[in-house]
N, C-alpha and C. Protein backbone atom coordinates (compact mmCIF):
# COMPACT_ATOMS: atom_id res chain seq x y z
N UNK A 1 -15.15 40.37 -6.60
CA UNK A 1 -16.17 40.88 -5.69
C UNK A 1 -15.63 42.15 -5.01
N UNK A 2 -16.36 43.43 -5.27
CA UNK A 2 -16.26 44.61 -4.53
C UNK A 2 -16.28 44.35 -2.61
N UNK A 3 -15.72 45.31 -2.35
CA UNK A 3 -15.91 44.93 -0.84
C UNK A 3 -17.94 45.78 -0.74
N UNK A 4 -18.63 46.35 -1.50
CA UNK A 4 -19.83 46.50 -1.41
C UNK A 4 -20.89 45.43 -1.77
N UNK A 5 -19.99 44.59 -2.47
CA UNK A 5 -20.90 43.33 -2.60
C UNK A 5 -21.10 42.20 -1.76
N UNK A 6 -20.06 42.42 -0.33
CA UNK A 6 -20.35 41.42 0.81
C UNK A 6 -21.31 41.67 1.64
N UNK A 7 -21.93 40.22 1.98
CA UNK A 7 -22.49 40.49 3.31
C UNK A 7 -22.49 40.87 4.43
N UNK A 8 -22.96 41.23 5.21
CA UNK A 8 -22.72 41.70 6.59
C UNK A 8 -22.37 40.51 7.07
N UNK A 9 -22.60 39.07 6.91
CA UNK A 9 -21.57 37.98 7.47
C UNK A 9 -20.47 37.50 6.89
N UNK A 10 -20.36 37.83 5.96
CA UNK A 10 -18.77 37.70 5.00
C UNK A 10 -17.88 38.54 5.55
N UNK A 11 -18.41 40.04 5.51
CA UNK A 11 -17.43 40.71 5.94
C UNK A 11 -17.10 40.33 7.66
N UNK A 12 -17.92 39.74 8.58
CA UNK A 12 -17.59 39.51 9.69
C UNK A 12 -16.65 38.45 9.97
N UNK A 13 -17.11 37.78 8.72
CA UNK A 13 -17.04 36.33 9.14
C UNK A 13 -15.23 36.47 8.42
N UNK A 14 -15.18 37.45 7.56
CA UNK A 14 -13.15 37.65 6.84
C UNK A 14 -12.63 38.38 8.05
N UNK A 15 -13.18 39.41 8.76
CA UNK A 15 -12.22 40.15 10.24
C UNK A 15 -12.02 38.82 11.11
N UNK A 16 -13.19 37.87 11.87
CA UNK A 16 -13.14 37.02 12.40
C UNK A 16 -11.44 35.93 12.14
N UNK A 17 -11.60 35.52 10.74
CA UNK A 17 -11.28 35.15 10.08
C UNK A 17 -9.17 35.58 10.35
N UNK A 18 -9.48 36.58 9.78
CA UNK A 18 -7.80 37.32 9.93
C UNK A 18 -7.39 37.62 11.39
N UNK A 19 -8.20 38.11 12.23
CA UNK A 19 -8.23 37.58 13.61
C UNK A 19 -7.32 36.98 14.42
N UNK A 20 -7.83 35.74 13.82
CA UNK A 20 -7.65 34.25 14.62
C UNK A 20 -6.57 33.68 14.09
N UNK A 21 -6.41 34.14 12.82
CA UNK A 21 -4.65 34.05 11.75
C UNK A 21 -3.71 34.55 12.58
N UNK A 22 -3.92 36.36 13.37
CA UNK A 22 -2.99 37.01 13.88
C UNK A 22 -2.82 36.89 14.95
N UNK A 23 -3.70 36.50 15.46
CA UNK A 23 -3.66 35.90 17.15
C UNK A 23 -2.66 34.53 17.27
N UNK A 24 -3.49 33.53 16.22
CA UNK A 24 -2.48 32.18 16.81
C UNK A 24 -1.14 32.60 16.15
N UNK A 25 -1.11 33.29 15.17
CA UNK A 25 0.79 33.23 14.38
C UNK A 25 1.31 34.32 15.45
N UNK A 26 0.75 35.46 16.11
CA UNK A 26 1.60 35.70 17.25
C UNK A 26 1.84 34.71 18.79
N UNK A 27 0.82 34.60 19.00
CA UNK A 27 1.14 33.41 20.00
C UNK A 27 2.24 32.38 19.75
N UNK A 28 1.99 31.84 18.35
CA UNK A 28 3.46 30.41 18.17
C UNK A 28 4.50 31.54 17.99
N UNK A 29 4.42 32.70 17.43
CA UNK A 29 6.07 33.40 18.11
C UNK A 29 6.47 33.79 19.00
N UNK A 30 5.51 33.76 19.75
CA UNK A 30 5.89 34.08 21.37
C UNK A 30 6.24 32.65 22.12
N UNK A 31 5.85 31.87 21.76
CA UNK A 31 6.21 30.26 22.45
C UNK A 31 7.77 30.01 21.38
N UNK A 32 7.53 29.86 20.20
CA UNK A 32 8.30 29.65 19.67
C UNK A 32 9.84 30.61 20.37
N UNK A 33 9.68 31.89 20.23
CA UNK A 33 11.10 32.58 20.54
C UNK A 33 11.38 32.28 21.59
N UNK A 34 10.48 32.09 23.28
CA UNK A 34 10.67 31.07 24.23
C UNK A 34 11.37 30.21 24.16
N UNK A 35 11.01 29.06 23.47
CA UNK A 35 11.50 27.86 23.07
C UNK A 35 13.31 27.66 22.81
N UNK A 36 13.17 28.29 22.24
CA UNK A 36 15.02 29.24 21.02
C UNK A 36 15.80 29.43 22.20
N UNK A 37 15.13 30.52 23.20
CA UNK A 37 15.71 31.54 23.65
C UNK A 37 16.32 30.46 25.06
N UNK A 38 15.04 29.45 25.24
CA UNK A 38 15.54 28.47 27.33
C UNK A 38 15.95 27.25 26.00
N UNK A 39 15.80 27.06 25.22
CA UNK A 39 16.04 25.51 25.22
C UNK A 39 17.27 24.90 24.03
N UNK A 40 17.15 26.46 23.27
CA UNK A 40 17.43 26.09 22.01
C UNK A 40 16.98 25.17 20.63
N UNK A 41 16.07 24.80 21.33
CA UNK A 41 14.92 24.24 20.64
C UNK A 41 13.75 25.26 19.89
N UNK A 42 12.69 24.85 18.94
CA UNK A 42 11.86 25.50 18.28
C UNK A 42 10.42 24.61 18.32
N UNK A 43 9.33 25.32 17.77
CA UNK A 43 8.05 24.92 18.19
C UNK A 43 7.83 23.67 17.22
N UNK A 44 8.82 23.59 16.52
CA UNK A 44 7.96 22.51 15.44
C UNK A 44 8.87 21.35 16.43
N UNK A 45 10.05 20.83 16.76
CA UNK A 45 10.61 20.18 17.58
C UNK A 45 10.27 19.63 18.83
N UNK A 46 9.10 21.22 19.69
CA UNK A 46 8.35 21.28 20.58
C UNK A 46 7.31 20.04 20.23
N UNK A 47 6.90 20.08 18.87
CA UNK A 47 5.55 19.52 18.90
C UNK A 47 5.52 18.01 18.45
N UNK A 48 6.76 17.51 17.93
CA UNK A 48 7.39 16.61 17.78
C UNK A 48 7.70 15.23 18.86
N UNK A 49 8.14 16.21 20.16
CA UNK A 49 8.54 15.75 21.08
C UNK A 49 6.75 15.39 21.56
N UNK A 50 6.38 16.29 21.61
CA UNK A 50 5.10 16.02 22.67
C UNK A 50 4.23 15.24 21.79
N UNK A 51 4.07 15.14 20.10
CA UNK A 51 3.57 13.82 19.83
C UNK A 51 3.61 12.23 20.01
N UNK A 52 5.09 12.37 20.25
CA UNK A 52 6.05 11.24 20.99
C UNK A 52 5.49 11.11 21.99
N UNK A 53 5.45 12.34 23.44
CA UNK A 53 5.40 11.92 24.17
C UNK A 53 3.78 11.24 24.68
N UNK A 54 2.80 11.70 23.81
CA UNK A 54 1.75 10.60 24.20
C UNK A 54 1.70 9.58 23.36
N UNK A 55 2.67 9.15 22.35
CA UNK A 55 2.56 8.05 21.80
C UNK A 55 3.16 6.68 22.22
N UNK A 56 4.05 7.39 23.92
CA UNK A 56 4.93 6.31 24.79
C UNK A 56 3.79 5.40 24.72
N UNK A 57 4.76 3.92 24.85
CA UNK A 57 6.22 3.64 24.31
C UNK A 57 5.96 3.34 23.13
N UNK A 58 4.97 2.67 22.42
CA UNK A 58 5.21 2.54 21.14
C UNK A 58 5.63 3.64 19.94
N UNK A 59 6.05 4.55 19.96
CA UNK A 59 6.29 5.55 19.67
C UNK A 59 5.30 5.71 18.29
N UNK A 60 5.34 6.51 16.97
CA UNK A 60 4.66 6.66 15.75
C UNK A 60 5.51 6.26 14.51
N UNK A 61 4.87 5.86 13.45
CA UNK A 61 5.90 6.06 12.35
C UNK A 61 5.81 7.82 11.77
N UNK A 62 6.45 7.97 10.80
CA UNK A 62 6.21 8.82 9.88
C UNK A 62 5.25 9.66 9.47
N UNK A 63 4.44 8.74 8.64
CA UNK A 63 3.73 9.15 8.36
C UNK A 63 2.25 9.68 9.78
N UNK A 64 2.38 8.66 10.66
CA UNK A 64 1.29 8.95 12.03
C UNK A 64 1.87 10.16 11.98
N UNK A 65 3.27 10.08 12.54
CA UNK A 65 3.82 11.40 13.04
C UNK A 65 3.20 13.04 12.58
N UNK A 66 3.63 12.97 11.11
CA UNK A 66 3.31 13.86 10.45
C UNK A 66 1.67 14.47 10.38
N UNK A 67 1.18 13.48 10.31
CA UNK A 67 -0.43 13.62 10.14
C UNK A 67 -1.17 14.33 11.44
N UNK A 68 -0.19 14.28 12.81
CA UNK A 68 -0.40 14.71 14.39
C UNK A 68 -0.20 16.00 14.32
N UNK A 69 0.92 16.40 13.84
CA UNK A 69 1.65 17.46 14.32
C UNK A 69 0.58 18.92 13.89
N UNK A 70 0.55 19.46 14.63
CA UNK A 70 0.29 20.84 14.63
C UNK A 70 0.67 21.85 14.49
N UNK A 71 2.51 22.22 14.93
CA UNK A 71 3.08 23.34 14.55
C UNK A 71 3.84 23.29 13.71
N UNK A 72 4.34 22.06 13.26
CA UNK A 72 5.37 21.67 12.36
C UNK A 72 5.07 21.68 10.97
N UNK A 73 6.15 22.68 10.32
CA UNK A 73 6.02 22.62 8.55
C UNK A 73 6.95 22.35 8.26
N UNK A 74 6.49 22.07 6.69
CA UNK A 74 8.00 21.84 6.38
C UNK A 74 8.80 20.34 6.49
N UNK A 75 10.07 20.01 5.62
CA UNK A 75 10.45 18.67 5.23
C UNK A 75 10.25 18.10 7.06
N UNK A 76 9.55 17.13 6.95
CA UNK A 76 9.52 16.16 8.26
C UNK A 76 10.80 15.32 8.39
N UNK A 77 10.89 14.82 7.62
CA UNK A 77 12.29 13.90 7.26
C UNK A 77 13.79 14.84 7.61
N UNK A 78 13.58 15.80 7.10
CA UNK A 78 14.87 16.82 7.65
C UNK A 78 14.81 16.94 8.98
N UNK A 79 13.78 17.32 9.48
CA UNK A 79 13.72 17.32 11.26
C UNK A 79 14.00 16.36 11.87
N UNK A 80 13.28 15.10 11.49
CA UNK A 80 13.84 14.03 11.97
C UNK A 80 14.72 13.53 11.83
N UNK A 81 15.77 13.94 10.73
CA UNK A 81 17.10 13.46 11.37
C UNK A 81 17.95 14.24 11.92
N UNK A 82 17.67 15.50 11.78
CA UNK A 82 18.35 16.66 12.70
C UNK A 82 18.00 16.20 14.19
N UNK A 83 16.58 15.97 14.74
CA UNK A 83 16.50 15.47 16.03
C UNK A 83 17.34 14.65 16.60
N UNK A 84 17.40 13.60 15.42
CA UNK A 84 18.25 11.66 16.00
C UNK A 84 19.35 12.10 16.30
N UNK A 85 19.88 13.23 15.46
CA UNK A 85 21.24 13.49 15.41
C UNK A 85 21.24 14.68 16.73
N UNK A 86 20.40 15.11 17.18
CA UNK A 86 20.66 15.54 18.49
C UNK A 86 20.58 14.45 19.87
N UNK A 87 19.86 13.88 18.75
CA UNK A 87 19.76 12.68 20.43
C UNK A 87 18.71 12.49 20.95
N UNK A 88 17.65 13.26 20.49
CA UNK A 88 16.27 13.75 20.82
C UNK A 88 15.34 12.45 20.51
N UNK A 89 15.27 11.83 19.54
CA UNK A 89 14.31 10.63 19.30
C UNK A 89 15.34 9.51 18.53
N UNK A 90 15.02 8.09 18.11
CA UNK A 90 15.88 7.83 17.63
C UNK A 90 14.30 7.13 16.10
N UNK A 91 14.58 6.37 15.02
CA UNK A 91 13.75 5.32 14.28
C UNK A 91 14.50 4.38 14.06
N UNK A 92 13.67 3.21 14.17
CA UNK A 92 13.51 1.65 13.99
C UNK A 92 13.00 1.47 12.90
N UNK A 93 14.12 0.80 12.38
CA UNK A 93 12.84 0.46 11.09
C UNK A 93 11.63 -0.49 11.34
N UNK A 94 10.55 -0.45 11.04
CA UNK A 94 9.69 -1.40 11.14
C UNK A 94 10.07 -3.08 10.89
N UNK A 95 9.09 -4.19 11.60
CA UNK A 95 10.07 -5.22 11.25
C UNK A 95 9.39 -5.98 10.00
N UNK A 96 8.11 -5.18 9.85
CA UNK A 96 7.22 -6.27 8.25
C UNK A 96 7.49 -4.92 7.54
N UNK A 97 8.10 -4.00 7.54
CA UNK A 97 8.42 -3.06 6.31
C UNK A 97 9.99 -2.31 6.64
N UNK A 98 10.75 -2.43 5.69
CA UNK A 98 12.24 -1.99 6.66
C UNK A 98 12.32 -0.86 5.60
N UNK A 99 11.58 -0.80 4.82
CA UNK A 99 11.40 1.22 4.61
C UNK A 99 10.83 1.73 5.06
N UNK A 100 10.46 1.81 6.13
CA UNK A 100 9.48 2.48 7.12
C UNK A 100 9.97 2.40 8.44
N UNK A 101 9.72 3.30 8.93
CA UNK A 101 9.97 3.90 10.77
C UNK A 101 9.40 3.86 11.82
N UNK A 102 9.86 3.84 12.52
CA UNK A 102 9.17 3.94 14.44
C UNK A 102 9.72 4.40 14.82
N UNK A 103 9.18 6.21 14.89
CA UNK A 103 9.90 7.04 15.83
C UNK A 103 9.28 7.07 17.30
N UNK A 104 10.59 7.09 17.69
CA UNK A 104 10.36 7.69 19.51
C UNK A 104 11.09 8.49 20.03
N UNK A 105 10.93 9.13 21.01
CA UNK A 105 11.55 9.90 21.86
C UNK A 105 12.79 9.13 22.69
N UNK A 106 13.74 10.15 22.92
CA UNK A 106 14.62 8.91 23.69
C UNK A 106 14.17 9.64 24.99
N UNK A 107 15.22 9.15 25.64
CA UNK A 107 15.23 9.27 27.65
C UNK A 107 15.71 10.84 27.50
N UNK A 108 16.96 11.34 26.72
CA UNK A 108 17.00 12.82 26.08
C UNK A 108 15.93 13.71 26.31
N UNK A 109 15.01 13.15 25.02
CA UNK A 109 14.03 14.06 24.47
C UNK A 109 12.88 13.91 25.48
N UNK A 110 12.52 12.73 26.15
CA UNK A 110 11.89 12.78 27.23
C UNK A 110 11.72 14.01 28.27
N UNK A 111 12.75 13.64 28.97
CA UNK A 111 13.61 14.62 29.77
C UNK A 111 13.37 16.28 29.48
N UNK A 112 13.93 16.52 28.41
CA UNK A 112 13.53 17.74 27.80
C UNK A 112 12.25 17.96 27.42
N UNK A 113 11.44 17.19 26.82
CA UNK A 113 10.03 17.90 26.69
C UNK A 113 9.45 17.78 27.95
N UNK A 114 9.65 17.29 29.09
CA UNK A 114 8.93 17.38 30.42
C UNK A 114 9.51 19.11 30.67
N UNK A 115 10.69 19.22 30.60
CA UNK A 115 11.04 20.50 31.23
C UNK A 115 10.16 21.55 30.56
N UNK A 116 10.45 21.06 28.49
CA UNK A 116 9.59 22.37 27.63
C UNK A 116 8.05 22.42 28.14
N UNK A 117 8.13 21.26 28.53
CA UNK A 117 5.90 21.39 28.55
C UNK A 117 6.07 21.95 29.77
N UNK A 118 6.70 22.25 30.94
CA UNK A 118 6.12 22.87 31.91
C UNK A 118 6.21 23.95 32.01
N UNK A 119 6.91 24.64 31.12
CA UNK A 119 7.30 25.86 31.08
C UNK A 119 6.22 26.58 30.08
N UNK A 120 6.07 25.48 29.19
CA UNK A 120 5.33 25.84 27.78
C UNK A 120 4.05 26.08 28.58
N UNK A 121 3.62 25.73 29.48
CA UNK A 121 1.71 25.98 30.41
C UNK A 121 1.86 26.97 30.99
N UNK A 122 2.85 27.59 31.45
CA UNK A 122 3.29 29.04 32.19
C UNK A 122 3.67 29.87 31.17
N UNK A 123 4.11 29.67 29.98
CA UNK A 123 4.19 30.63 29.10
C UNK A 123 2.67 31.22 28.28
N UNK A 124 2.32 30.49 28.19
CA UNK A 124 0.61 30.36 27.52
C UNK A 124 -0.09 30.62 28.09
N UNK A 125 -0.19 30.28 29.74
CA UNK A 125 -0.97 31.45 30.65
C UNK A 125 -0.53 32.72 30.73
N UNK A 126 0.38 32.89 30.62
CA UNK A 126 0.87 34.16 31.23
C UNK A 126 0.15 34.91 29.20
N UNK A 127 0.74 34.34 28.63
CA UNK A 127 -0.03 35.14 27.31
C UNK A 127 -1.29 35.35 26.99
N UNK A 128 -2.06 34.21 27.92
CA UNK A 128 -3.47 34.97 27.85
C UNK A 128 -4.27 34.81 28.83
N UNK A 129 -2.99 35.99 29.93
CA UNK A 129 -3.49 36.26 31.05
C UNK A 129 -4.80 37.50 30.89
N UNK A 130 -5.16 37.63 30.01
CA UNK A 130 -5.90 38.41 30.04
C UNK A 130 -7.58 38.05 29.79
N UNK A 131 -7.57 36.53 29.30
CA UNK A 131 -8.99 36.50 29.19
C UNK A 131 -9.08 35.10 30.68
N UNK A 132 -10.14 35.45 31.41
CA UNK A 132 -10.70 34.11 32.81
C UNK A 132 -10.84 33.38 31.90
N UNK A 133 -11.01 32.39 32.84
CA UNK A 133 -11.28 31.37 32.83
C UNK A 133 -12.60 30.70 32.22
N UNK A 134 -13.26 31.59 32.43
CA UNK A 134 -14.60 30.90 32.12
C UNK A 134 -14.76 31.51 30.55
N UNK A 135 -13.91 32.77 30.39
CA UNK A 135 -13.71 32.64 28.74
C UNK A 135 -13.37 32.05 27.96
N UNK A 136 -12.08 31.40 28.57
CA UNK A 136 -11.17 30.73 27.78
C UNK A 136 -12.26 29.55 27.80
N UNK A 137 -12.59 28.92 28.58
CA UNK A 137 -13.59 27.30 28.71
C UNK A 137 -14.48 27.35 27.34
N UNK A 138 -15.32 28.56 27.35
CA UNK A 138 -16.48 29.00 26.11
C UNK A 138 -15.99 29.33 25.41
N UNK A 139 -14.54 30.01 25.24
CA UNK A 139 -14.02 30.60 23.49
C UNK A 139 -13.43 28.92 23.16
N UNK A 140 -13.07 28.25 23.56
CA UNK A 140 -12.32 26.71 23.85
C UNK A 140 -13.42 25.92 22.53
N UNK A 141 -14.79 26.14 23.72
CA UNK A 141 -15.82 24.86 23.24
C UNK A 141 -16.24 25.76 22.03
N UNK A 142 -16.77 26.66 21.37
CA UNK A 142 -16.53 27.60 20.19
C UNK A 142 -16.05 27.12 19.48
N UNK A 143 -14.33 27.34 19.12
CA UNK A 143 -13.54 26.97 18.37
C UNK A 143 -13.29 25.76 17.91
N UNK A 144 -13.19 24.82 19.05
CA UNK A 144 -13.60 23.47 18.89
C UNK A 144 -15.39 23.08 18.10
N UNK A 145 -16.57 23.27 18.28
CA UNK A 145 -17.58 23.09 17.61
C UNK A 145 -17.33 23.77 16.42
N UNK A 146 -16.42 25.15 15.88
CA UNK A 146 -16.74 25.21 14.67
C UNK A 146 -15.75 25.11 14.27
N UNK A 147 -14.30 24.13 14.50
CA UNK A 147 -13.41 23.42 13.89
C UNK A 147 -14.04 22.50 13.44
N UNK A 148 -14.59 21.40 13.97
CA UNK A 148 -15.28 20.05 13.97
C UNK A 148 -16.24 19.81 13.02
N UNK A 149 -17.16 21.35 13.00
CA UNK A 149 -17.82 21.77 11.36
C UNK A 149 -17.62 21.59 9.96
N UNK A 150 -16.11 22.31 10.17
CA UNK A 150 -15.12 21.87 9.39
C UNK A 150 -15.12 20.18 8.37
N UNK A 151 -15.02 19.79 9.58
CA UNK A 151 -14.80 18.31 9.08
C UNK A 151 -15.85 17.82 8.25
């Protein structure tokens, strides 16, 4: 397809489109190099922790885990034992399947994602200190109704 053969909503709808690609992949590098820079930590670790942390106390297996996460790519299983081995979460094996996991956060990783998430809401305002409030509320419910489309 020529770029003369699109529509006037194709072509809106591909800028829209690349957009919202360059917006959120700069934003997770701006949280992300944050992250590196106070914690030594990274966003996929970030997001790890904070799946944990609303999954207190029963924590997730694996596969839940994986299926949550939002910033995280890439081998799950490698992270998670790089985490345990920081100290950050620990797994249980399940007790009706002992190839299978129950990850949680420890008192560690606790600890630390309270500090990353409060910092992480002051970093994210401050990055889009530029659109109110009442934008962000309506670009919010937007994105959300035509994520949900999606489905």
């Amino acid at each position: 397809m020529t770029d003369g053969q699109y529509t006037e909503r194709q072509k809106e709808s591909l800028k829209l489109w690349i957009e919202l690609l360059r917006y959120s992949n700069k934003l997770e590098q701006i949280i992300d190099d944050k992250l590196r820079h106070n914690y030594g930590q990274n966003i996929s670790r970030f997001d790890v922790l904070s799946q944990l942390h609303r999954a207190k106390p029963n924590g997730l297996t694996v596969g839940e885990l994986a299926g949550q996460l939002i910033a995280s790519k890439g081998n799950i299983t490698g992270l998670l034992d790089r985490m345990q081995k920081d100290g950050l979460i620990e797994k249980e094996s399940k007790k009706d399947d002992r190839r299978s996991f129950i990850v949680k956060s420890t008192e560690m990783g606790n600890d630390l994602f309270d500090e990353m998430a409060e910092n992480n809401a002051l970093w994210v305002e401050k990055a889009l200190d530029a659109i109110d409030i009442d934008h962000m509320k309506e670009f919010a419910q937007f994105l959300s109704k035509s994520r949900n489309s999606l489905d």
